[in-house]
N, C-alpha and C. Protein backbone atom coordinates (compact mmCIF):
# COMPACT_ATOMS: atom_id res chain seq x y z
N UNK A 1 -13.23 56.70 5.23
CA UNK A 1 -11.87 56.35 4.91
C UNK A 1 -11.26 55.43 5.97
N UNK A 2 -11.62 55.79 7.09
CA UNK A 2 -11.04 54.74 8.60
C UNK A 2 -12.00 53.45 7.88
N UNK A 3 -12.91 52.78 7.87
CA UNK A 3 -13.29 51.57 7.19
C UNK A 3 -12.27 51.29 6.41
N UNK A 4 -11.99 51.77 5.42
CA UNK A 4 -11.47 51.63 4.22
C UNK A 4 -9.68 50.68 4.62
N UNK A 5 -9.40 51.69 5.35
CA UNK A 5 -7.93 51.73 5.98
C UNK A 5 -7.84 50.24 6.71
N UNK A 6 -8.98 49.53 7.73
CA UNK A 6 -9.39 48.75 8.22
C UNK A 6 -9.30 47.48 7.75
N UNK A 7 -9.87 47.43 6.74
CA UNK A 7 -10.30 46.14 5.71
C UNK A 7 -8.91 45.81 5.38
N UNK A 8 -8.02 46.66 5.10
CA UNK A 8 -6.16 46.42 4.12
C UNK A 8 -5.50 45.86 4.99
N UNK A 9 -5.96 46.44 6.53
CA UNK A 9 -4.65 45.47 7.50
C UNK A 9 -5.20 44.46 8.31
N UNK A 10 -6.05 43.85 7.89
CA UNK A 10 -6.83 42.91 8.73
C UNK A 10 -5.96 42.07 8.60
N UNK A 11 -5.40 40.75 9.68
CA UNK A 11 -4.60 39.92 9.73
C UNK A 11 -5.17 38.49 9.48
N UNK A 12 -4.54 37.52 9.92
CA UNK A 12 -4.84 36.10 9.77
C UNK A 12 -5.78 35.54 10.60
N UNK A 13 -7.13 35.27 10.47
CA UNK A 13 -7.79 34.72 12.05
C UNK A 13 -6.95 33.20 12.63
N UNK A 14 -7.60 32.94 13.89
CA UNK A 14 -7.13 32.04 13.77
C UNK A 14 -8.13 30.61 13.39
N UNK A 15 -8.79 30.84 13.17
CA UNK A 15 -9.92 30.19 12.54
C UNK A 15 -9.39 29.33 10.74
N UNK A 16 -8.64 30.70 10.34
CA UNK A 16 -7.97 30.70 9.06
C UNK A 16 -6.61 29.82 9.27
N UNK A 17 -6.54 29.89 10.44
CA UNK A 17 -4.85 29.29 10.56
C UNK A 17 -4.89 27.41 10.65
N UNK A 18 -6.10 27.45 11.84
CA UNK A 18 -6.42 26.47 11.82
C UNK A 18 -6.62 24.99 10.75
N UNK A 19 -7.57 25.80 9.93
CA UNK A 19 -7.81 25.36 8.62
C UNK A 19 -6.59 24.50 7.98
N UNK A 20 -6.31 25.59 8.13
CA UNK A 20 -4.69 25.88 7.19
C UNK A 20 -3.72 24.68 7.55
N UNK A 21 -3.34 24.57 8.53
CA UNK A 21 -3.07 23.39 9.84
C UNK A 21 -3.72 22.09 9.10
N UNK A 22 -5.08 22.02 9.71
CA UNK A 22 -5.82 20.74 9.29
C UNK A 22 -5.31 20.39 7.74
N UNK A 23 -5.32 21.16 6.68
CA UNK A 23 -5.24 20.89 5.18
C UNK A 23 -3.76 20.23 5.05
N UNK A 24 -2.86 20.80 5.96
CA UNK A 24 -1.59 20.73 5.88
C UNK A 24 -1.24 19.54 5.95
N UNK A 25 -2.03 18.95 7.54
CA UNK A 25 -1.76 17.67 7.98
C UNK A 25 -2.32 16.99 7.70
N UNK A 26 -3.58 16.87 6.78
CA UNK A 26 -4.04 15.62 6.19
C UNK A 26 -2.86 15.29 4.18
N UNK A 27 -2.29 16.39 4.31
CA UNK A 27 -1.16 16.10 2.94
C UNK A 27 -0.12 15.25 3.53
N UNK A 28 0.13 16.13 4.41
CA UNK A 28 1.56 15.13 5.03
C UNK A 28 1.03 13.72 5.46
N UNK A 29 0.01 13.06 6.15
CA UNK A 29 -0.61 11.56 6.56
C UNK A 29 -0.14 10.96 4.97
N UNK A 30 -1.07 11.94 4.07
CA UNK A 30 -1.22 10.95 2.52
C UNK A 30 0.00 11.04 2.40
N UNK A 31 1.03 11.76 2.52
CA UNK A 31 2.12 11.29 2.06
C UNK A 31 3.05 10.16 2.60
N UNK A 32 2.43 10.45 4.07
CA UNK A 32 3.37 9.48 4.82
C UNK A 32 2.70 7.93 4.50
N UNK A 33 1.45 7.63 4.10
CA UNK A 33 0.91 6.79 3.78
C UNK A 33 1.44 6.04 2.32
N UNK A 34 1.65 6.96 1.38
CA UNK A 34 2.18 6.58 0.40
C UNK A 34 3.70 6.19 0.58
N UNK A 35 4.81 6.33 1.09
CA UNK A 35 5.79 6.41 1.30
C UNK A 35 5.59 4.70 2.21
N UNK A 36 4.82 4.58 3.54
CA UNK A 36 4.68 3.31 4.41
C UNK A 36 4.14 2.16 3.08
N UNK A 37 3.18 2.63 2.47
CA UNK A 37 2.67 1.56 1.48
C UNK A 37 3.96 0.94 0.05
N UNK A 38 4.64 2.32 -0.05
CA UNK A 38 5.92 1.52 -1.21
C UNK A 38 7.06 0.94 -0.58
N UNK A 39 7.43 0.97 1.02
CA UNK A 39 8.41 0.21 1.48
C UNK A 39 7.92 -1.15 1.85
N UNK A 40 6.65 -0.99 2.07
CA UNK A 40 5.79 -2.44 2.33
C UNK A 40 6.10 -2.81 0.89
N UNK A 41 5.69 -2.56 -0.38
CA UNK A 41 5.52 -2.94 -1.26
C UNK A 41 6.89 -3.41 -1.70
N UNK A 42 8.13 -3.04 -1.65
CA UNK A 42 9.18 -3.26 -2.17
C UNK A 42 10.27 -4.24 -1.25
N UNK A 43 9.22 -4.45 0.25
CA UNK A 43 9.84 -5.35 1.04
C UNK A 43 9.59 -7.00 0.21
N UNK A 44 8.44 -6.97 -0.30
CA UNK A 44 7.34 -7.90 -0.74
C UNK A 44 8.13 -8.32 -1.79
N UNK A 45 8.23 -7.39 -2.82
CA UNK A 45 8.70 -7.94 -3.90
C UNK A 45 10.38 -8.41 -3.89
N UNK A 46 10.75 -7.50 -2.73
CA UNK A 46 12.37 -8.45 -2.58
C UNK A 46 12.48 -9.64 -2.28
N UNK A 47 11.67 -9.95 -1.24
CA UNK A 47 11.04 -11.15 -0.94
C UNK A 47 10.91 -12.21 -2.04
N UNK A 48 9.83 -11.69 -2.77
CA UNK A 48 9.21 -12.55 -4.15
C UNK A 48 10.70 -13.21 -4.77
N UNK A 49 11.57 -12.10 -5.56
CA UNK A 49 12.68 -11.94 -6.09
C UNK A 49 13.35 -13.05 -5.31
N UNK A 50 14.04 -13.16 -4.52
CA UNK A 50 14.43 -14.02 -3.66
C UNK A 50 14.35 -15.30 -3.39
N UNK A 51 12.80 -15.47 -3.18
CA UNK A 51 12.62 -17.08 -3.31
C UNK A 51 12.98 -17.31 -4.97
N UNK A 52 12.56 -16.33 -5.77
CA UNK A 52 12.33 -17.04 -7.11
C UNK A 52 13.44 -17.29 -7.59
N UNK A 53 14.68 -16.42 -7.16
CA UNK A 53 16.24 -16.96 -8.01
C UNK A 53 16.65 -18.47 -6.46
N UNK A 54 16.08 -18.31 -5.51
CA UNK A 54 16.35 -19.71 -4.61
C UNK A 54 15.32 -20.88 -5.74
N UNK A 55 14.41 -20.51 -6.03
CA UNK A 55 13.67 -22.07 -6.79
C UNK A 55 14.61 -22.13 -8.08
N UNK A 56 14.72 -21.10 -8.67
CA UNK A 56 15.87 -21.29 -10.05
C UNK A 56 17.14 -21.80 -10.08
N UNK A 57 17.58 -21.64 -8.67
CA UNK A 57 19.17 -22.39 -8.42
C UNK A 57 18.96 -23.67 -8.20
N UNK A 58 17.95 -23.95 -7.18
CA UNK A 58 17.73 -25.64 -6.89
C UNK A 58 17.22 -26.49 -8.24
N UNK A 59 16.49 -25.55 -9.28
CA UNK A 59 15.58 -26.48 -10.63
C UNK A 59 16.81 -26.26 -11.40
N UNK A 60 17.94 -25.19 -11.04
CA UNK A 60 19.22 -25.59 -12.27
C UNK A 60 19.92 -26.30 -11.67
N UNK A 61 20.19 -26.74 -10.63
CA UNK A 61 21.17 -28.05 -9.68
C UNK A 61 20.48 -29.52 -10.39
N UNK A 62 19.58 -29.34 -10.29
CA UNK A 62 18.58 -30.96 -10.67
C UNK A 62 19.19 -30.58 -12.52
N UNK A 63 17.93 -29.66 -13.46
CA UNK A 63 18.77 -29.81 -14.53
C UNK A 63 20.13 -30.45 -15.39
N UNK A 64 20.73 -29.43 -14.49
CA UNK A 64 22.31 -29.72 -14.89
C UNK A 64 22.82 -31.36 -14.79
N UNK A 65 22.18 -32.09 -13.93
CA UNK A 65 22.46 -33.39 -14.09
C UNK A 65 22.04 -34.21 -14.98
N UNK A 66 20.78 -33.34 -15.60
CA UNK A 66 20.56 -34.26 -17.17
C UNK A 66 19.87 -35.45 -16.55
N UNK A 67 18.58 -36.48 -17.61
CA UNK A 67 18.01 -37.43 -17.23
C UNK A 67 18.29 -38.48 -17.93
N UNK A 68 18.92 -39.52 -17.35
CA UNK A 68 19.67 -40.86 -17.72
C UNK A 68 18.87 -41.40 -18.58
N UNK A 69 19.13 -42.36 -19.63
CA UNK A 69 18.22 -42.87 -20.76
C UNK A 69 18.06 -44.25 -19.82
N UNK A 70 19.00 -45.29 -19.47
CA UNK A 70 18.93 -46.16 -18.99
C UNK A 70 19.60 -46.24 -16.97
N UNK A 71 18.34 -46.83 -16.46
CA UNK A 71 17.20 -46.63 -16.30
C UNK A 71 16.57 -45.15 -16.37
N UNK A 72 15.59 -45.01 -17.29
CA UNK A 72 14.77 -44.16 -17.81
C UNK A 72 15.32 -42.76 -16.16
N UNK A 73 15.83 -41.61 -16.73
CA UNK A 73 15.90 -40.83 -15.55
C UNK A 73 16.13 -41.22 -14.03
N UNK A 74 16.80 -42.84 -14.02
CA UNK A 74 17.15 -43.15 -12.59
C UNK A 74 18.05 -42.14 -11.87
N UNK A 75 18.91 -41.71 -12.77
CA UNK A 75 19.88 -40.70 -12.08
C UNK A 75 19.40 -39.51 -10.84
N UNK A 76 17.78 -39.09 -11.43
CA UNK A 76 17.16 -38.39 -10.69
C UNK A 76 16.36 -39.13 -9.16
N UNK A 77 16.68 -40.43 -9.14
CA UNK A 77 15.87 -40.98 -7.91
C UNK A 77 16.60 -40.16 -6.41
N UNK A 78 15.66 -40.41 -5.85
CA UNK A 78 16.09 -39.65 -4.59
C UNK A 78 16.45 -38.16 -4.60
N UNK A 79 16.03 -37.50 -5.44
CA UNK A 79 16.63 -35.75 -5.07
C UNK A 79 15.43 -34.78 -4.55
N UNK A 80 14.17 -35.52 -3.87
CA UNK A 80 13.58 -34.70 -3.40
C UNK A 80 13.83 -34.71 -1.62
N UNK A 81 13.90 -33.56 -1.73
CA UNK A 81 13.88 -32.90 -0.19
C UNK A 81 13.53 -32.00 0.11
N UNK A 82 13.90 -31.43 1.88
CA UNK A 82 13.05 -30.20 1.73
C UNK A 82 13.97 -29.43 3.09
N UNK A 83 14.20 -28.42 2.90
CA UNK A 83 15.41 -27.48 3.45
C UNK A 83 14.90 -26.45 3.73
N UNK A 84 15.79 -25.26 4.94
CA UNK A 84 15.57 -24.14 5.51
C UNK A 84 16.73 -23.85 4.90
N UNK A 85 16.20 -22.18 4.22
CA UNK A 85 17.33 -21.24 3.77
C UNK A 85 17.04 -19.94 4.55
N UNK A 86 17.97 -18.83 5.13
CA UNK A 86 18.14 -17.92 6.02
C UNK A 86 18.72 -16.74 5.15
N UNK A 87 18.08 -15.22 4.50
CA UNK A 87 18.69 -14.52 3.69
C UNK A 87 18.82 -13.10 4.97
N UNK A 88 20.00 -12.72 5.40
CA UNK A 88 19.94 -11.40 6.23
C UNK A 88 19.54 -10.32 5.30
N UNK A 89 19.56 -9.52 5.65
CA UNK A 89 19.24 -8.07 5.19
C UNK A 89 19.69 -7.27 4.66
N UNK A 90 21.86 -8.10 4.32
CA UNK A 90 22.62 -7.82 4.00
C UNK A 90 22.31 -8.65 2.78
N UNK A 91 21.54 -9.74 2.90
CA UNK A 91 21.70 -10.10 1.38
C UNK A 91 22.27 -12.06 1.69
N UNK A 92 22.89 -11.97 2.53
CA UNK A 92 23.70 -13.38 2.92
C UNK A 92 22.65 -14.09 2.90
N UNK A 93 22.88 -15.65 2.32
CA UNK A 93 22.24 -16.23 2.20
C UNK A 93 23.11 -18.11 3.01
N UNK A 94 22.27 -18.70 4.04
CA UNK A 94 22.82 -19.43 5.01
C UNK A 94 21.61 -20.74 5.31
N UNK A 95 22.27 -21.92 5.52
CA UNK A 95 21.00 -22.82 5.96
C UNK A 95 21.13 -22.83 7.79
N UNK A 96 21.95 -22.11 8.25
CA UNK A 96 21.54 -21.78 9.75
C UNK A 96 21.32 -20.57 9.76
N UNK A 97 20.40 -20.48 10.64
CA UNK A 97 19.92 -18.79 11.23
C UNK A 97 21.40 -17.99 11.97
N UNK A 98 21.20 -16.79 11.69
CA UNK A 98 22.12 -16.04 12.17
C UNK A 98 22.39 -16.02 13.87
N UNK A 99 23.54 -16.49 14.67
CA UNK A 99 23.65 -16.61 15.88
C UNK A 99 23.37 -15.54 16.35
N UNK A 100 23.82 -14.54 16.14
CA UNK A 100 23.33 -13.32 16.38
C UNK A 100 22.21 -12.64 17.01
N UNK A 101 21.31 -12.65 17.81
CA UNK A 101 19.77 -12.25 17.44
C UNK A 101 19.66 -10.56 16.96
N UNK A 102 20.51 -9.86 16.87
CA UNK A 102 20.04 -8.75 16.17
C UNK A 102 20.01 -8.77 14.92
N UNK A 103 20.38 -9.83 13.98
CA UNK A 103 20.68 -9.84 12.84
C UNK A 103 19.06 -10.36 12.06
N UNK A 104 18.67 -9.60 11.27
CA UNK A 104 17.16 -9.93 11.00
C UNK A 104 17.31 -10.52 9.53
N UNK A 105 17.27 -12.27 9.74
CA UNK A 105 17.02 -12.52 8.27
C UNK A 105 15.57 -13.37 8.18
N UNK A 106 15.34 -13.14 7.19
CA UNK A 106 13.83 -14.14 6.48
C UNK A 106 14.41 -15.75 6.23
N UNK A 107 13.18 -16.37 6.75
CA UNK A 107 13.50 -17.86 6.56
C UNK A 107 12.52 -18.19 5.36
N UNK A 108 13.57 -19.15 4.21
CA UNK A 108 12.45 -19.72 3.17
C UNK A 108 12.70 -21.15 3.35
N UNK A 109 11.77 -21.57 3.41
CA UNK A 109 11.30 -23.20 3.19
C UNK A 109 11.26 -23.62 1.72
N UNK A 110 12.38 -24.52 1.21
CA UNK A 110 11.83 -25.12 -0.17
C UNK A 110 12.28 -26.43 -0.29
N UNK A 111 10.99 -26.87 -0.98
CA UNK A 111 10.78 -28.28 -0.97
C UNK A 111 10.98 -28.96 -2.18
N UNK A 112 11.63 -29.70 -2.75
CA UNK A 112 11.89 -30.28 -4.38
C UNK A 112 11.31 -31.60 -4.48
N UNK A 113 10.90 -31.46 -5.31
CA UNK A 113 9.98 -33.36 -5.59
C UNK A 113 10.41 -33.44 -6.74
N UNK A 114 10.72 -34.69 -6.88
CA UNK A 114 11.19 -35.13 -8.01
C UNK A 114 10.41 -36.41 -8.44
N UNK A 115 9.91 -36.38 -9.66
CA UNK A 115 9.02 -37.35 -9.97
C UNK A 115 9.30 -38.47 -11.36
N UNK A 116 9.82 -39.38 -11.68
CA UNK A 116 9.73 -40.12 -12.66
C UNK A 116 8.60 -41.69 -12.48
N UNK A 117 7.78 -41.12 -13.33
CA UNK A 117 6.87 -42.52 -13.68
C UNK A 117 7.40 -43.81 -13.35
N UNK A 118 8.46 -44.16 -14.42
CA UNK A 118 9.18 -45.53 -14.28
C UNK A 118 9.64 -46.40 -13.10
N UNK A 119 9.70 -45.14 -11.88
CA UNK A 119 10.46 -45.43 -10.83
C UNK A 119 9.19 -45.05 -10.24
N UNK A 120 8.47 -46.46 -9.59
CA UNK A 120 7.27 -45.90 -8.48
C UNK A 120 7.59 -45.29 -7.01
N UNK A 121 8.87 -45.46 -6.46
CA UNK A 121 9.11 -45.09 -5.42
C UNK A 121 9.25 -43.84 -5.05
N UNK A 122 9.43 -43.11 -6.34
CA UNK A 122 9.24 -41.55 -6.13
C UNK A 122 7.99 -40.71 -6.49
N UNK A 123 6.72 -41.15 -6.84
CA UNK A 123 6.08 -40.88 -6.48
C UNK A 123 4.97 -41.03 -5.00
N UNK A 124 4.79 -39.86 -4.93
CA UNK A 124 4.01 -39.77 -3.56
C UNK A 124 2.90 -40.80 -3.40
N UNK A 125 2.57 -41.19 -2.04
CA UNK A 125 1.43 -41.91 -2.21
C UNK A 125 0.19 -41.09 -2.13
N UNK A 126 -0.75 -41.50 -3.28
CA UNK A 126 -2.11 -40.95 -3.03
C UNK A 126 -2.20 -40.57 -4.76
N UNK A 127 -0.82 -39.78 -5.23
CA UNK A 127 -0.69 -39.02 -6.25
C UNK A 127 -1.10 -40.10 -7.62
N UNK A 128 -1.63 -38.77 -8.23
CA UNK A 128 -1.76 -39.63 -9.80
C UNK A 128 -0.80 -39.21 -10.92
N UNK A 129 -0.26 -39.65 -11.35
CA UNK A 129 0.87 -39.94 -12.40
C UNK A 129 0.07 -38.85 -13.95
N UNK A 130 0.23 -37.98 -14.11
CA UNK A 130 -0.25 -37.56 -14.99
C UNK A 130 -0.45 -38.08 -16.53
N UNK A 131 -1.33 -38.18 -17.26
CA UNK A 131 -1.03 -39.09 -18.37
C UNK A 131 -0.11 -38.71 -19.42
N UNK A 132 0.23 -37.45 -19.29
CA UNK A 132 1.09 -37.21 -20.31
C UNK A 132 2.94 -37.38 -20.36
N UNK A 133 2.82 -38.21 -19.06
CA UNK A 133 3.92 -38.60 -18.57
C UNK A 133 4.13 -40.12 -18.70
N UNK A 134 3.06 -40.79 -19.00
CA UNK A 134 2.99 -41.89 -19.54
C UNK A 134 2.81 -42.14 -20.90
N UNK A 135 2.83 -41.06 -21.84
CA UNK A 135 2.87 -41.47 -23.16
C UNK A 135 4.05 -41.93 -23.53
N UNK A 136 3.98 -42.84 -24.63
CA UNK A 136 5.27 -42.75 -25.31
C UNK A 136 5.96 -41.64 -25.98
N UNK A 137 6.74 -41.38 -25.83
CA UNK A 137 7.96 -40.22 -26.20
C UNK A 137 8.05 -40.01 -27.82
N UNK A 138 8.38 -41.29 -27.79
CA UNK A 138 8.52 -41.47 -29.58
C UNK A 138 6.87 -42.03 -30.34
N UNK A 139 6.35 -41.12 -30.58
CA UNK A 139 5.62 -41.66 -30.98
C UNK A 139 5.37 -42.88 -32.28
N UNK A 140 4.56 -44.09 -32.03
CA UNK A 140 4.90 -45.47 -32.54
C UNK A 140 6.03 -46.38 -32.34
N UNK A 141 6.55 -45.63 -31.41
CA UNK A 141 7.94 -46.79 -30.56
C UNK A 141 7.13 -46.92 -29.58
N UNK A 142 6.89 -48.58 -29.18
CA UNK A 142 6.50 -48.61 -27.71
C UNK A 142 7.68 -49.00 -26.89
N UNK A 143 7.37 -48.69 -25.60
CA UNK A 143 8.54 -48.90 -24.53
C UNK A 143 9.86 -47.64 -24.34
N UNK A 144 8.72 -46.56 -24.66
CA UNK A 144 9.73 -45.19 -24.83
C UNK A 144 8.78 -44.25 -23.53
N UNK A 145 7.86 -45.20 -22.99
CA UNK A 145 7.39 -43.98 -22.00
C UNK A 145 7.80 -44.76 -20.51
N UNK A 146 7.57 -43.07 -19.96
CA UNK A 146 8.23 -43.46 -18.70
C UNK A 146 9.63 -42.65 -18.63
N UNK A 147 10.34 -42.33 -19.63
CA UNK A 147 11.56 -41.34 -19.73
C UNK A 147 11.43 -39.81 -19.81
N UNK A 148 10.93 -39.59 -18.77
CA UNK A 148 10.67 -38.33 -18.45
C UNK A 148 10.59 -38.07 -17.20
N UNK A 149 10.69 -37.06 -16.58
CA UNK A 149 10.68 -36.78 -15.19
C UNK A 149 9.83 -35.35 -14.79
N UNK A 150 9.56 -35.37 -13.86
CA UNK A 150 8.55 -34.45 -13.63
C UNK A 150 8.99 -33.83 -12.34
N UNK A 151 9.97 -32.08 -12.06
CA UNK A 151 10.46 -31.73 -11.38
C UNK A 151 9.80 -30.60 -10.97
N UNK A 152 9.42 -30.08 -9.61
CA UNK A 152 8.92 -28.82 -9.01
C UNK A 152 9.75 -28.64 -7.78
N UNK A 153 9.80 -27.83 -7.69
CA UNK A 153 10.58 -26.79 -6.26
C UNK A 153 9.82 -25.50 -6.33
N UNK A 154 9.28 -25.45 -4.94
CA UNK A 154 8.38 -24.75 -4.08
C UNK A 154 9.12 -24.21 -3.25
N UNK A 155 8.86 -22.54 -2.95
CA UNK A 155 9.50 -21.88 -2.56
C UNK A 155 8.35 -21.24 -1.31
N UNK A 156 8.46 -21.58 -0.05
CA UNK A 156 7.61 -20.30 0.81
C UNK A 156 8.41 -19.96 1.58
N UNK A 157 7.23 -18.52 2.24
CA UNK A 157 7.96 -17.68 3.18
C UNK A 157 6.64 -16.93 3.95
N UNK A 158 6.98 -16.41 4.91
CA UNK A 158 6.35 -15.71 5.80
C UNK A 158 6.09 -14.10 5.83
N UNK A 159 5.29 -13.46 5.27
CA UNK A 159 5.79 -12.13 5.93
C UNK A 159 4.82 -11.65 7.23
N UNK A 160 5.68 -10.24 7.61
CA UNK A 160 5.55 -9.86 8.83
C UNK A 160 3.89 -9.57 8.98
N UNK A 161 3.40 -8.86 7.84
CA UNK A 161 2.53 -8.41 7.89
C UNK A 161 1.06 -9.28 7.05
N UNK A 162 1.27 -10.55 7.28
CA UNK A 162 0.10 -11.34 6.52
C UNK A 162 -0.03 -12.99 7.82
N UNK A 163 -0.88 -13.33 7.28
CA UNK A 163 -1.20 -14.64 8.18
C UNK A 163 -0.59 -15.70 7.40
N UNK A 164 -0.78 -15.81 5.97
CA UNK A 164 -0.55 -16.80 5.09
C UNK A 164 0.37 -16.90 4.74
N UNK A 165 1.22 -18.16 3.94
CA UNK A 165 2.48 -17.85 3.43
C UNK A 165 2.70 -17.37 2.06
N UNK A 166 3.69 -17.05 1.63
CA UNK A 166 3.78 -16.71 0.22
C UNK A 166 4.82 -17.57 -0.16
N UNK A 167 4.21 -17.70 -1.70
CA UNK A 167 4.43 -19.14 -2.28
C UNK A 167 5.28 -18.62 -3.61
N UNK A 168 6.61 -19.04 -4.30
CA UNK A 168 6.74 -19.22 -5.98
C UNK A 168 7.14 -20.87 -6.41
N UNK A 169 6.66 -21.19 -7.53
CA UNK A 169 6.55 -22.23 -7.73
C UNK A 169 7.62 -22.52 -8.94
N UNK A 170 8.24 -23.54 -9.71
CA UNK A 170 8.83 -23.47 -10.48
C UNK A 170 8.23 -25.33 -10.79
N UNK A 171 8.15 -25.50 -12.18
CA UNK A 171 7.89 -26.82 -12.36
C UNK A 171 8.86 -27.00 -14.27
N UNK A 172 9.16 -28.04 -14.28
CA UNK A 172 9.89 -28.63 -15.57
C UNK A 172 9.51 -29.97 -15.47
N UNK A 173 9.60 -30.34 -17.01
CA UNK A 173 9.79 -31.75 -17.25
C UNK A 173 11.36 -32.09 -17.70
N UNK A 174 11.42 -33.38 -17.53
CA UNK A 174 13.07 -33.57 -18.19
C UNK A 174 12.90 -34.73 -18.85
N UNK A 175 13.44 -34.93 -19.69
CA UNK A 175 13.91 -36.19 -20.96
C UNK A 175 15.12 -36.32 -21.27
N UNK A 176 15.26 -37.68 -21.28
CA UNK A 176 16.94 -38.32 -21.77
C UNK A 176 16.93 -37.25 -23.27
């Protein structure tokens, strides 16, 4: 009966505790792992988000001006450039960096090219003129090509945790 009595109050080793410990703390790592991997992940995509409504504001600034019939989209000569934008953490968005240095904002680089056939000076040198930018428009009207324009704004950025940059792209054509 003393056996018996023995076996009922045996306690916790610590062998058992140990265990117990180890199992514990490899849940909590995975969790803390999962938790480090979705703030990485949602830094990223704010990021993404960000440049992509910055390339959508600069390709609706060009838009909105519409492409002149005569000279074929001249209106668009000269609107490529290329600019530093500064977004804090608050969200502000600035083409100077914050004087501040505690103030942590991301810098995006975007670059707009603006391209019409008709007008050789805006294309790049080296570049080839795509042919479908040289067709005629109307088809069996000749002297209708060339009225089109060929617009991209490129959006990069840096993050903390990569070597490379990250890129969104936005491209349109425009016609009188």
């Amino acid at each position: 009966m003393t056996a018996l009595k023995r076996r009922q109050h045996r306690g916790i080793t610590l062998l058992e505790v140990l265990a117990t410990m180890a199992i514990l703390l490899m849940g909590v790592g995975a969790a803390m792992l999962v938790v480090t991997q979705t703030s990485y992940s949602n830094r990223r995509s704010l990021s993404a988000t960000q440049a992509q409504l910055i390339a959508e504001q600069a390709m609706e600034n060009i838009t909105l001006l519409g492409c002149s019939v005569q000279p074929p989209c001249g209106n668009l000569e000269g609107l490529d450039e290329s600019y530093v934008l500064f977004q804090t953490s608050a969200g502000a968005l600035s083409n100077v960096r914050p004087a501040d240095p505690t103030v942590i904002a991301r810098e995006y680089q975007v670059v707009v090219d603006v391209d019409v056939p008709s007008i050789l000076s805006t294309i790049e040198p080296g570049s080839l003129v795509p042919e479908e930018l040289q067709r005629d428009l109307v088809p069996g009207v000749p002297d209708t090509a060339g009225n089109i324009a060929n617009v991209r704004v490129v959006v990069s950025w840096q993050e903390q945790e990569r070597s490379d940059r990250q890129v969104v792209v936005l491209q349109t054509r425009m016609a009188p």
